[in-house]
PDB file of N, CA and C in Angstrom:
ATOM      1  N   UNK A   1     -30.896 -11.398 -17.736  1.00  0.00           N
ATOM      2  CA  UNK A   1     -30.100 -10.527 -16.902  1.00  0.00           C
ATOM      3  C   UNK A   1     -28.771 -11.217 -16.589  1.00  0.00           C
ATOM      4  N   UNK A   2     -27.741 -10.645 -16.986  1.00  0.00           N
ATOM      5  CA  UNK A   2     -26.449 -11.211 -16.667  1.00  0.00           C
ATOM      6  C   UNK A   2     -25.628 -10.575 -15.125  1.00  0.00           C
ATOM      7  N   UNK A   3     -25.268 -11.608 -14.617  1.00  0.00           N
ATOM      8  CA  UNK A   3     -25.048 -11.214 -13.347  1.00  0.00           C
ATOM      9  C   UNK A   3     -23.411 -11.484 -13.046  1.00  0.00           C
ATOM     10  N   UNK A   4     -23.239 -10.621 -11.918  1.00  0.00           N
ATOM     11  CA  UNK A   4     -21.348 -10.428 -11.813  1.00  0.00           C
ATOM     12  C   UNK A   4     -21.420 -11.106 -10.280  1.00  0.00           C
ATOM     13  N   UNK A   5     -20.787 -12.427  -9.886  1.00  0.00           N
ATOM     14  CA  UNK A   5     -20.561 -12.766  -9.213  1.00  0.00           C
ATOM     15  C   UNK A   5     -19.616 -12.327  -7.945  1.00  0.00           C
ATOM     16  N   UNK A   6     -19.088 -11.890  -6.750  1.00  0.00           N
ATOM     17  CA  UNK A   6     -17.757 -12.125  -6.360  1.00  0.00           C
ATOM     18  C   UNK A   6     -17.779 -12.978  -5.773  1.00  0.00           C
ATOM     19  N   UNK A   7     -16.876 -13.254  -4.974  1.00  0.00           N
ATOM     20  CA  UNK A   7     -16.416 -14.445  -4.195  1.00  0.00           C
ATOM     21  C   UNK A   7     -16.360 -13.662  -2.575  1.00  0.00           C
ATOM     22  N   UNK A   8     -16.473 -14.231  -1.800  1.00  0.00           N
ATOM     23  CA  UNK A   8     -16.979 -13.619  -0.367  1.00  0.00           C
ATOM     24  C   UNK A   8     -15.181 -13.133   0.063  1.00  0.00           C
ATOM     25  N   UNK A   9     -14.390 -13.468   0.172  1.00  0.00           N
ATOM     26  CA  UNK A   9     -13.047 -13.408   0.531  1.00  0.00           C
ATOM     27  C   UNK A   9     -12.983 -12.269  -0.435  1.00  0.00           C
ATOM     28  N   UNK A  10     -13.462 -12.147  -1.562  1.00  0.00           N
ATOM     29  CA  UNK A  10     -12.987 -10.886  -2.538  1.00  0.00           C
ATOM     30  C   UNK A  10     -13.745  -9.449  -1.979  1.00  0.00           C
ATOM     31  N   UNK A  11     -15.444  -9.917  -1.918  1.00  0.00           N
ATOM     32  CA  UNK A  11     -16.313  -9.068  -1.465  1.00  0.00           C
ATOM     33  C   UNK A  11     -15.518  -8.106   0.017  1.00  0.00           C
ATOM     34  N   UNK A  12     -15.010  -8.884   0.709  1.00  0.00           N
ATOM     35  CA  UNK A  12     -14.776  -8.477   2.093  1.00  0.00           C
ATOM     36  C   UNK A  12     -13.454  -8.007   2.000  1.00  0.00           C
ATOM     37  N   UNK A  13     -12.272  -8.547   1.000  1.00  0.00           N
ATOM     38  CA  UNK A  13     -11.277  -7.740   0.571  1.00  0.00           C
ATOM     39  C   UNK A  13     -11.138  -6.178   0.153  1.00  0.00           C
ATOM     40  N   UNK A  14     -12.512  -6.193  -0.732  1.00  0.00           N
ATOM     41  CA  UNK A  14     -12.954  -4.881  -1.284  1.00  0.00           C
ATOM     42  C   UNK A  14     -14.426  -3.671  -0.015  1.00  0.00           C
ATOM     43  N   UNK A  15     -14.398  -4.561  -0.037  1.00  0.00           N
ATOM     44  CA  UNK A  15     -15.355  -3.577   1.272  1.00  0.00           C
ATOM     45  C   UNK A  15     -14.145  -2.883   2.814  1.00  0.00           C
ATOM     46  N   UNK A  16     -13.439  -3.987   3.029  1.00  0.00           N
ATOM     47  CA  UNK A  16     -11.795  -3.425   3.877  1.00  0.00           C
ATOM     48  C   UNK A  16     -11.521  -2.335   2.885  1.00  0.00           C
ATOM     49  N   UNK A  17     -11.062  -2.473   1.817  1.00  0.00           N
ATOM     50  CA  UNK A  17     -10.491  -1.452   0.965  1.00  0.00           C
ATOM     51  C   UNK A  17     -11.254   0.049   1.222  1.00  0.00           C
ATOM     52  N   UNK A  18     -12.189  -0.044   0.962  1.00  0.00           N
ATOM     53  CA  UNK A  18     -13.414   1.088   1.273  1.00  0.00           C
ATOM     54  C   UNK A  18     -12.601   1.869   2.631  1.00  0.00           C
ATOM     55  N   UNK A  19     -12.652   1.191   3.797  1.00  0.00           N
ATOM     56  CA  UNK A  19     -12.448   2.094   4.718  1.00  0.00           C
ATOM     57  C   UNK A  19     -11.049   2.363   4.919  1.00  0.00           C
ATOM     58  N   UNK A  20     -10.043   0.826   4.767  1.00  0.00           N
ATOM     59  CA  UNK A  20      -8.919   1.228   5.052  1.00  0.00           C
ATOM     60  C   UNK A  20      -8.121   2.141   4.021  1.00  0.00           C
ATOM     61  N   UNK A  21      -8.168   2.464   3.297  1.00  0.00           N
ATOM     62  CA  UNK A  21      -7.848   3.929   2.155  1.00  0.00           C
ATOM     63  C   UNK A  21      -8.145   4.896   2.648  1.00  0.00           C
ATOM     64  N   UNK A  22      -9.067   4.974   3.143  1.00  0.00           N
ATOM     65  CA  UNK A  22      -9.008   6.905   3.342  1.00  0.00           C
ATOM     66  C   UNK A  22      -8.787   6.767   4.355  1.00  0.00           C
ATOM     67  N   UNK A  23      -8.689   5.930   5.212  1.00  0.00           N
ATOM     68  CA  UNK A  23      -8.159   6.566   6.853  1.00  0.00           C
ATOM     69  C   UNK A  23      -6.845   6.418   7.185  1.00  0.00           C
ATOM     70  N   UNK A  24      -6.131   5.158   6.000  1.00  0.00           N
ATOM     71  CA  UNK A  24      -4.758   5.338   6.586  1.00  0.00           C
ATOM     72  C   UNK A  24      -3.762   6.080   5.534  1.00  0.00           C
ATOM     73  N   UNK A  25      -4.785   6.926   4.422  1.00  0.00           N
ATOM     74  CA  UNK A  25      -4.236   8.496   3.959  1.00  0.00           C
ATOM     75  C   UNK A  25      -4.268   9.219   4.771  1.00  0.00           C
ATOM     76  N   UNK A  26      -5.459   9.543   5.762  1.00  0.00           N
ATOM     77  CA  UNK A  26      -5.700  10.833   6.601  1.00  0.00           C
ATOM     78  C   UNK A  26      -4.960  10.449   7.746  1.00  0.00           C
ATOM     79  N   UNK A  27      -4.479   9.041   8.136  1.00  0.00           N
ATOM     80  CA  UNK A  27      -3.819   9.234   9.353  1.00  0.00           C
ATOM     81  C   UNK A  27      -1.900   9.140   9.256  1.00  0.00           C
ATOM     82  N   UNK A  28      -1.734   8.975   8.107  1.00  0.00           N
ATOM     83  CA  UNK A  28      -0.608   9.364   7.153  1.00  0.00           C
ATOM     84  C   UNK A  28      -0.595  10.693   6.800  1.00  0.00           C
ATOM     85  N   UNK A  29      -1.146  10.816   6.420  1.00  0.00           N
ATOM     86  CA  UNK A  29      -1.317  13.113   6.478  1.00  0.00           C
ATOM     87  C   UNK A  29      -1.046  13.839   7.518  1.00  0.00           C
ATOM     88  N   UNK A  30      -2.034  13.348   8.284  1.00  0.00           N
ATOM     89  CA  UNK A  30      -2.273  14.109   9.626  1.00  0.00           C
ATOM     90  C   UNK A  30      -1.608  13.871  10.420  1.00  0.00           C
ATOM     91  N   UNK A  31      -1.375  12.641  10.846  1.00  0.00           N
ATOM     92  CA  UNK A  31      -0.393  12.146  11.854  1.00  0.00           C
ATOM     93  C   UNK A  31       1.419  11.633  11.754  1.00  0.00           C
ATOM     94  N   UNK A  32       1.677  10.996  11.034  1.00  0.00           N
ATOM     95  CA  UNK A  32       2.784  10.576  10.617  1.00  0.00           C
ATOM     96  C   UNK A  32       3.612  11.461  10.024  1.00  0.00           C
ATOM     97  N   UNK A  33       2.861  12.122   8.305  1.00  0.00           N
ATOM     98  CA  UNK A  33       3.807  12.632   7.885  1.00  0.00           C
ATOM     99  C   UNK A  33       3.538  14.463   7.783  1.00  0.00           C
ATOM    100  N   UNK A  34       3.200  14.626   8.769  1.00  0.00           N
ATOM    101  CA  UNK A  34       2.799  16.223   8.835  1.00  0.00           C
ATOM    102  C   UNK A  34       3.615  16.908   8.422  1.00  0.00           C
ATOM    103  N   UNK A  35       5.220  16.646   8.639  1.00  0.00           N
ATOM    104  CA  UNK A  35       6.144  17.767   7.848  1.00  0.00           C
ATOM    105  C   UNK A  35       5.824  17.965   5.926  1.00  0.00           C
ATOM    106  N   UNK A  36       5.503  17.128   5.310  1.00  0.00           N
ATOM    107  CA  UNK A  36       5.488  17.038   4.309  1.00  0.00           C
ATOM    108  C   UNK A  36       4.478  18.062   3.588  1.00  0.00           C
ATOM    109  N   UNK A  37       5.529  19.182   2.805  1.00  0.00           N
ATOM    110  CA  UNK A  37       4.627  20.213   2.013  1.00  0.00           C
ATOM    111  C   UNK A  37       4.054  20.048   0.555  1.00  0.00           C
ATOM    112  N   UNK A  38       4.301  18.853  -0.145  1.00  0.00           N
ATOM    113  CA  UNK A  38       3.141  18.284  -1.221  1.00  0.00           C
ATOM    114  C   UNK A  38       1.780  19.093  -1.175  1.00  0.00           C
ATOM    115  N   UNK A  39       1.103  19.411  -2.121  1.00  0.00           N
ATOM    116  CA  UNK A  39      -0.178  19.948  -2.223  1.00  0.00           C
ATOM    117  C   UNK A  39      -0.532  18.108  -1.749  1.00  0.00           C
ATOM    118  N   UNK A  40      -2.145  18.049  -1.312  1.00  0.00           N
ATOM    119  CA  UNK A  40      -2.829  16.960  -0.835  1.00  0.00           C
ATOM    120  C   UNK A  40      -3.333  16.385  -2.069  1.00  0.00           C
ATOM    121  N   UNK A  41      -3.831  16.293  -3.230  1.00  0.00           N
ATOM    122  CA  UNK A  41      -4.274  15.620  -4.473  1.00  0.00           C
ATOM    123  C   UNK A  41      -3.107  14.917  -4.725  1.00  0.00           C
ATOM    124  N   UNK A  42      -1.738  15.885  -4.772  1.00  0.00           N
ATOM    125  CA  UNK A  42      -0.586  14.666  -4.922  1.00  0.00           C
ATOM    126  C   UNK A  42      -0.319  13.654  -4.256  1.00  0.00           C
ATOM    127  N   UNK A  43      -0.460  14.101  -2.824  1.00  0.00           N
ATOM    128  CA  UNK A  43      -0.113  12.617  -1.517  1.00  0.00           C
ATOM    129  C   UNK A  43      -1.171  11.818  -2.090  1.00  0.00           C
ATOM    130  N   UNK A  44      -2.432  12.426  -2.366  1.00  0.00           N
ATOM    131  CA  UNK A  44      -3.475  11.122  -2.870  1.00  0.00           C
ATOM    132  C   UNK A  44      -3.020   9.793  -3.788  1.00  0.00           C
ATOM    133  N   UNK A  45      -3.034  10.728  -4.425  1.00  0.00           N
ATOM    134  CA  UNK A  45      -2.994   9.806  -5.804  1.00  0.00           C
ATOM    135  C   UNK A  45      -1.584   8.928  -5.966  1.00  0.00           C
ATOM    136  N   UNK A  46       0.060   9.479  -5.130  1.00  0.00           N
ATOM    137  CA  UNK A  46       0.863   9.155  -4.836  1.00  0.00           C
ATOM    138  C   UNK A  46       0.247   7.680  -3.983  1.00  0.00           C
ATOM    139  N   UNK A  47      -0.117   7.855  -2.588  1.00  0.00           N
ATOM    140  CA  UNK A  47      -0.804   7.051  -2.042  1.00  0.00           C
ATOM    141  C   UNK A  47      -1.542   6.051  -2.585  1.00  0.00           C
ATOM    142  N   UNK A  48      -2.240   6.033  -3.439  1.00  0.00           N
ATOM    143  CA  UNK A  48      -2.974   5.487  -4.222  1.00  0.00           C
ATOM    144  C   UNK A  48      -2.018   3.965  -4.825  1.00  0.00           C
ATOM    145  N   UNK A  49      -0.801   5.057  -5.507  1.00  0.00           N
ATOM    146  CA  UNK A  49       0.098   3.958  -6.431  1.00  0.00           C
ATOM    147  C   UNK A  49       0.666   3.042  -5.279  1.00  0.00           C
ATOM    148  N   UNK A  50       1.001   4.018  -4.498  1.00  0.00           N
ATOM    149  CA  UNK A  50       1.932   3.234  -3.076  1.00  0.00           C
ATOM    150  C   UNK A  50       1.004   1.914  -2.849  1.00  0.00           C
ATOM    151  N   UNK A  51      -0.037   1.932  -2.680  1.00  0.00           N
ATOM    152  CA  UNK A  51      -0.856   0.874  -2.252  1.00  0.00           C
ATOM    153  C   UNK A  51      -1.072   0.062  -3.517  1.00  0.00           C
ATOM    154  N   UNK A  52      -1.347   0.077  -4.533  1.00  0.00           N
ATOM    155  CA  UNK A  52      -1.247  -0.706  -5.904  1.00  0.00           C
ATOM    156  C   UNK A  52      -0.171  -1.444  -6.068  1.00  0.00           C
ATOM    157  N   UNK A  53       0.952  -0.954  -5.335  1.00  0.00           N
ATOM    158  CA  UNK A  53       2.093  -1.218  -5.250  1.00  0.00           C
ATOM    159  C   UNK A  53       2.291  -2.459  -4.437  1.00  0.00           C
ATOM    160  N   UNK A  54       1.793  -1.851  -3.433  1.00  0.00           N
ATOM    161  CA  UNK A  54       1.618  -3.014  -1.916  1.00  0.00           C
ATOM    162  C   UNK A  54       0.985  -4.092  -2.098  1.00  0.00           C
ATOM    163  N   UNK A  55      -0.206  -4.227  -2.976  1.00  0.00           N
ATOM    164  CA  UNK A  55      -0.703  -5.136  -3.424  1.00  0.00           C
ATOM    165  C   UNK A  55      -0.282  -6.133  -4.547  1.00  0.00           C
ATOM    166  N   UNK A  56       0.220  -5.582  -5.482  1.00  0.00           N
ATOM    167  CA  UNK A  56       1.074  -6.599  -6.591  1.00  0.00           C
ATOM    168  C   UNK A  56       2.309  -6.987  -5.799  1.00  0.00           C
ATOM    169  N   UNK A  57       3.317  -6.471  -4.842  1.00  0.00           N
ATOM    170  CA  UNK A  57       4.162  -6.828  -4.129  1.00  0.00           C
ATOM    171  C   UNK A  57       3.785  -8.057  -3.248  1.00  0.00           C
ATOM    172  N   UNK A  58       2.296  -7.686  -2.351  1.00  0.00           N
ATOM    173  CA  UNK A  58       2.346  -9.246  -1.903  1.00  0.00           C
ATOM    174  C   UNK A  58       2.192 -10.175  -2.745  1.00  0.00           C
ATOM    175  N   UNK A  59       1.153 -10.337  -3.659  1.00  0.00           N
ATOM    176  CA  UNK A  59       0.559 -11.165  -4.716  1.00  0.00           C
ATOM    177  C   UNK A  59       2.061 -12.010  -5.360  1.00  0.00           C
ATOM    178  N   UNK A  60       2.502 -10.967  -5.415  1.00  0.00           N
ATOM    179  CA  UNK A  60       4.196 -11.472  -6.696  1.00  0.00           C
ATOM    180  C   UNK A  60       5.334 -12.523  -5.250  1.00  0.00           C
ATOM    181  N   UNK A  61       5.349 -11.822  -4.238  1.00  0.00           N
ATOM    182  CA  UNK A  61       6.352 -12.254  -3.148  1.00  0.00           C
ATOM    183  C   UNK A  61       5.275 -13.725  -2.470  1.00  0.00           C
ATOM    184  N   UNK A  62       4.243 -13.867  -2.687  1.00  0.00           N
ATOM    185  CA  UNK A  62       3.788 -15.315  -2.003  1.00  0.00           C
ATOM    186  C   UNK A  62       4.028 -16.033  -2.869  1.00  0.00           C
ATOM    187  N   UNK A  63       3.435 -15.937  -4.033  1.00  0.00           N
ATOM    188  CA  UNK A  63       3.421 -16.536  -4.982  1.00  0.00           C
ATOM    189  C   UNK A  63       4.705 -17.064  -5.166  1.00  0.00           C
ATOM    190  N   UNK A  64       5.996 -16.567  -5.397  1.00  0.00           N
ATOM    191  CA  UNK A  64       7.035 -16.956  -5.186  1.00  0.00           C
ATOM    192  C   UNK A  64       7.522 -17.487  -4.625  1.00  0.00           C
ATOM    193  N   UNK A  65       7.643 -17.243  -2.865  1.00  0.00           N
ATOM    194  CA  UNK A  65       7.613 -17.937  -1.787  1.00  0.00           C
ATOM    195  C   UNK A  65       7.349 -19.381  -1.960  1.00  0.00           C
ATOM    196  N   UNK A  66       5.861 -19.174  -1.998  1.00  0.00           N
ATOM    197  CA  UNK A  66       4.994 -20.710  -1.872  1.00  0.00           C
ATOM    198  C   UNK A  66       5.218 -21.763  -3.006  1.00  0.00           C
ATOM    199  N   UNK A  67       5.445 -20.915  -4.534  1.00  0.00           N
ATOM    200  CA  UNK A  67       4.891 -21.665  -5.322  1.00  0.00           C
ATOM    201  C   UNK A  67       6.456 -21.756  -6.320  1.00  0.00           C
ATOM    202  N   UNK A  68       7.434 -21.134  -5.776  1.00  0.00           N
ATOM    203  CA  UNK A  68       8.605 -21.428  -6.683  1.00  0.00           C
ATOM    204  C   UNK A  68       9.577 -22.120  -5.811  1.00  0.00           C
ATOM    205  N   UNK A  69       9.665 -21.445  -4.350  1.00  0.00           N
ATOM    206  CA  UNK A  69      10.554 -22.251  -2.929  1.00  0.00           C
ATOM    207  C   UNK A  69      10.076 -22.504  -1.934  1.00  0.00           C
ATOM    208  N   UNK A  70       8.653 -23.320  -2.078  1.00  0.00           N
ATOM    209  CA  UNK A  70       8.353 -24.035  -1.326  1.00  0.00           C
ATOM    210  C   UNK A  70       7.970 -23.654   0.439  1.00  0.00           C
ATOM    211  N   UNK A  71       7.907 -22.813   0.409  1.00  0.00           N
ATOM    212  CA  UNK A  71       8.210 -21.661   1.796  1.00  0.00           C
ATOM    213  C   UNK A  71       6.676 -22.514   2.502  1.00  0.00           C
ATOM    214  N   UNK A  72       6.693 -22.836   3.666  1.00  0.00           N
ATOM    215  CA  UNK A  72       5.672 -22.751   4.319  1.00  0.00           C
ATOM    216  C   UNK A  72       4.458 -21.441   4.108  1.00  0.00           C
ATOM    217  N   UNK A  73       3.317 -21.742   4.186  1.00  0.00           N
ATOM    218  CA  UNK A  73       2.409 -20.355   3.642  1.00  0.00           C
ATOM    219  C   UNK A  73       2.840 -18.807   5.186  1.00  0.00           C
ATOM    220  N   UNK A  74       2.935 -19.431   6.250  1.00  0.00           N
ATOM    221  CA  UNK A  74       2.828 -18.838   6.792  1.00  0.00           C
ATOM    222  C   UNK A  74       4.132 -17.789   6.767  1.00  0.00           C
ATOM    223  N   UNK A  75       5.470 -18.860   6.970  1.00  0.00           N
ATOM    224  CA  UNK A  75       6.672 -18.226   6.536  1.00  0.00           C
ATOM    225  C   UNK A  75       6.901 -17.284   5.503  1.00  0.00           C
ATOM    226  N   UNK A  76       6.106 -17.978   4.220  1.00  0.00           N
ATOM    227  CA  UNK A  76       5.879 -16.797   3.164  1.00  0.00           C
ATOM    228  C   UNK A  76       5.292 -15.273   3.597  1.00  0.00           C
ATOM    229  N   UNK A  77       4.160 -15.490   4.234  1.00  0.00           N
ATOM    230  CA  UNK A  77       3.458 -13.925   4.872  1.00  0.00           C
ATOM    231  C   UNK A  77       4.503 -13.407   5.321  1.00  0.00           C
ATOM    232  N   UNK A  78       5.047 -14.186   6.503  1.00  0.00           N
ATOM    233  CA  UNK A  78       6.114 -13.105   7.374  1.00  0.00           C
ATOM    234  C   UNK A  78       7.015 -12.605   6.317  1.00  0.00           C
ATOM    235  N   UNK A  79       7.910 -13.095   5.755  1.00  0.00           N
ATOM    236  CA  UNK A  79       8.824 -12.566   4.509  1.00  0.00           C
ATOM    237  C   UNK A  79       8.105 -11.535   3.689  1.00  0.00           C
ATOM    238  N   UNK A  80       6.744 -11.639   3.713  1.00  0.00           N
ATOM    239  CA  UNK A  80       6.120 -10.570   2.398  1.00  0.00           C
ATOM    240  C   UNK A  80       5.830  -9.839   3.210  1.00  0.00           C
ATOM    241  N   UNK A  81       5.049  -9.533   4.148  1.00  0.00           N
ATOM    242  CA  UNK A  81       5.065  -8.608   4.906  1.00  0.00           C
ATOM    243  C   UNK A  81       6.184  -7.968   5.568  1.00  0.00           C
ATOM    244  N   UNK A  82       7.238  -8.249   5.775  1.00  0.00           N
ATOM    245  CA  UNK A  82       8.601  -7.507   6.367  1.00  0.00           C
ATOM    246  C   UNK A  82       9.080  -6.816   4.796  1.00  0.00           C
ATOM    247  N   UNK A  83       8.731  -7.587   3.583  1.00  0.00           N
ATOM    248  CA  UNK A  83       9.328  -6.735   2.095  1.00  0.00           C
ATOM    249  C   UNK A  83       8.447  -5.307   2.251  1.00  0.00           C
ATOM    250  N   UNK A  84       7.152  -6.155   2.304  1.00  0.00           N
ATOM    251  CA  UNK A  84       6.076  -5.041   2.068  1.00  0.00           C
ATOM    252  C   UNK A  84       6.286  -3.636   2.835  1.00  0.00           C
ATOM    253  N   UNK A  85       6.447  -3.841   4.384  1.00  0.00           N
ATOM    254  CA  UNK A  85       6.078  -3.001   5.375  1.00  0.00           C
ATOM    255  C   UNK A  85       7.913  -1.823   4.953  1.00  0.00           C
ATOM    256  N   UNK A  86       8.608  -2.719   4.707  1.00  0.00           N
ATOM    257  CA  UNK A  86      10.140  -1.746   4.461  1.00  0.00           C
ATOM    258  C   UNK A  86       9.864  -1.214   3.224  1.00  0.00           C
ATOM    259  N   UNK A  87       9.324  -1.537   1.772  1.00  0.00           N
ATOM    260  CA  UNK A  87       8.882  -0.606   0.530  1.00  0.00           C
ATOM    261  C   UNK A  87       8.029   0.170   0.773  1.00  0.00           C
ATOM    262  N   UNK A  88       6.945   0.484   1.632  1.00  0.00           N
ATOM    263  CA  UNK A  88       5.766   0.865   1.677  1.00  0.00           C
ATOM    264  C   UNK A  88       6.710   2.415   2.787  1.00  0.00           C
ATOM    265  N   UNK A  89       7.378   1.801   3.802  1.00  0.00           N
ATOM    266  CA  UNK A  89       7.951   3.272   4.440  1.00  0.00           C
ATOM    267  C   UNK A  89       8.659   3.661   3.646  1.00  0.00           C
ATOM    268  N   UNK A  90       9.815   3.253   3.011  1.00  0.00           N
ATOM    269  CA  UNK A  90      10.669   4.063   2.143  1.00  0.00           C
ATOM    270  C   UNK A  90      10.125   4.909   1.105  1.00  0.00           C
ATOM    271  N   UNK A  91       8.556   4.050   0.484  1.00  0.00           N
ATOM    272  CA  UNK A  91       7.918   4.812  -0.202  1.00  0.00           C
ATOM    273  C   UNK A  91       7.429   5.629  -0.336  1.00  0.00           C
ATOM    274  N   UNK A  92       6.984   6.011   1.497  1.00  0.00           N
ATOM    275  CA  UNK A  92       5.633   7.197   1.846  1.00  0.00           C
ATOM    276  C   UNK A  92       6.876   8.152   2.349  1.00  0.00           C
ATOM    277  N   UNK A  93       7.739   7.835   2.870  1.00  0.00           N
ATOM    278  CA  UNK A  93       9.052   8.597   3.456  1.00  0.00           C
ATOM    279  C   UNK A  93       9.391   9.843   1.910  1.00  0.00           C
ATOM    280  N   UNK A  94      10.250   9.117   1.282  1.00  0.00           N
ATOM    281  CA  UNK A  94      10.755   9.675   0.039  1.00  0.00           C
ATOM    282  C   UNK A  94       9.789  10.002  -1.276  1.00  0.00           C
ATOM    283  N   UNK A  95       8.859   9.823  -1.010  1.00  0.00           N
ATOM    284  CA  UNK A  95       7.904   9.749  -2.797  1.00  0.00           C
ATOM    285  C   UNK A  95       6.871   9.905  -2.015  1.00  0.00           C
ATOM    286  N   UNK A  96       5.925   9.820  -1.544  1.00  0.00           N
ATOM    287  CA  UNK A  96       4.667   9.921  -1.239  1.00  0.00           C
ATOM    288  C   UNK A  96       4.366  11.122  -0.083  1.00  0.00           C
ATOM    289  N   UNK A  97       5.084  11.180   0.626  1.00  0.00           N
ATOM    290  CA  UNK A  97       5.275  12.654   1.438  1.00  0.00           C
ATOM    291  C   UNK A  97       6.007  13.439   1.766  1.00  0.00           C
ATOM    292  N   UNK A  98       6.714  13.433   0.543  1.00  0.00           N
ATOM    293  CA  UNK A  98       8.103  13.574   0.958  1.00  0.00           C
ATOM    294  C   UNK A  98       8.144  15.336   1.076  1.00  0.00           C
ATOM    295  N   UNK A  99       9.034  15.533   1.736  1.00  0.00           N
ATOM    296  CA  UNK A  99       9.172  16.832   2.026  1.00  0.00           C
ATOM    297  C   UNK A  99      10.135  17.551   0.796  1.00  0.00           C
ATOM    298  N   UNK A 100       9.373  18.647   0.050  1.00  0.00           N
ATOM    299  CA  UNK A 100      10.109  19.365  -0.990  1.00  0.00           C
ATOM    300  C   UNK A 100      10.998  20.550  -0.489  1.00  0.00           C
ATOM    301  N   UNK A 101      12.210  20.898  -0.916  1.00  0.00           N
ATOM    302  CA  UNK A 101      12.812  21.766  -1.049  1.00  0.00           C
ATOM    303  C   UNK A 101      12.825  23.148  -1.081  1.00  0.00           C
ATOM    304  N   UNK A 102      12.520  24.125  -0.178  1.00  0.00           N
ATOM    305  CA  UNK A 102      12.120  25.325  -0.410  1.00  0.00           C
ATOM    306  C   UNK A 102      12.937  25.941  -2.103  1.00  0.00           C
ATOM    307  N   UNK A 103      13.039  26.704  -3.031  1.00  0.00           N
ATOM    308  CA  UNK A 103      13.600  27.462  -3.914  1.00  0.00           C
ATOM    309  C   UNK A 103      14.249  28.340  -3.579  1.00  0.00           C
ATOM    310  N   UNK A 104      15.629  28.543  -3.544  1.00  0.00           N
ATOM    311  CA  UNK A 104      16.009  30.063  -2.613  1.00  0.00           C
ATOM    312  C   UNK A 104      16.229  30.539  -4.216  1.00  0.00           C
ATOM    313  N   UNK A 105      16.058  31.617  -4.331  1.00  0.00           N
ATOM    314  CA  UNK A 105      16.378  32.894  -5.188  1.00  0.00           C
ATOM    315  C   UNK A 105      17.499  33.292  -4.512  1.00  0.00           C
TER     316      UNK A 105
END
């Protein structure tokens, strides 16, 4: 029997994932960006990338930080998180909920 290991920091990375996805779609839907007339499968899956996004963004910005200029680890977070948190609104703002254009005839 061949067996798939994770690593406990990964396990608990991915079990967060579980809940924090659908609730901070539905509280991004519901609460934040309510003007936005997108059918809901699109905000999804939009959402979806947004966060794929968020994730190779930190991964790429520590890594850099830490491992090309030397940045203190912690200093690095704050810097990736202030990139992160300003791409992630501009993203859900303009592209992810964004409010479409009525058609006038």
């Amino acid at each position: 029997m061949v067996g798939f290991i994770i690593k406990p920091h990964t396990a608990a990375y991915l079990l967060s994932f579980c809940f924090t996805f659908p609730l901070g779609f539905f509280l991004s839907k519901n609460l934040v960006w309510i003007e936005s007339n997108l059918p809901g499968k699109v905000q999804l899956f939009r959402y979806f990338l947004m966060v794929l996004s968020n994730v190779f963004i930190n991964i790429i910005c520590l890594k850099l930080f830490i491992e090309v200029f030397n940045f203190n680890a912690v200093v690095a977070k704050i810097f990736t998180t202030s990139i992160v948190i300003c791409f992630s609104y501009t993203n859900q703002k303009y592209f992810t909920f964004k409010v479409r254009e009525p058609i006038h005839k």
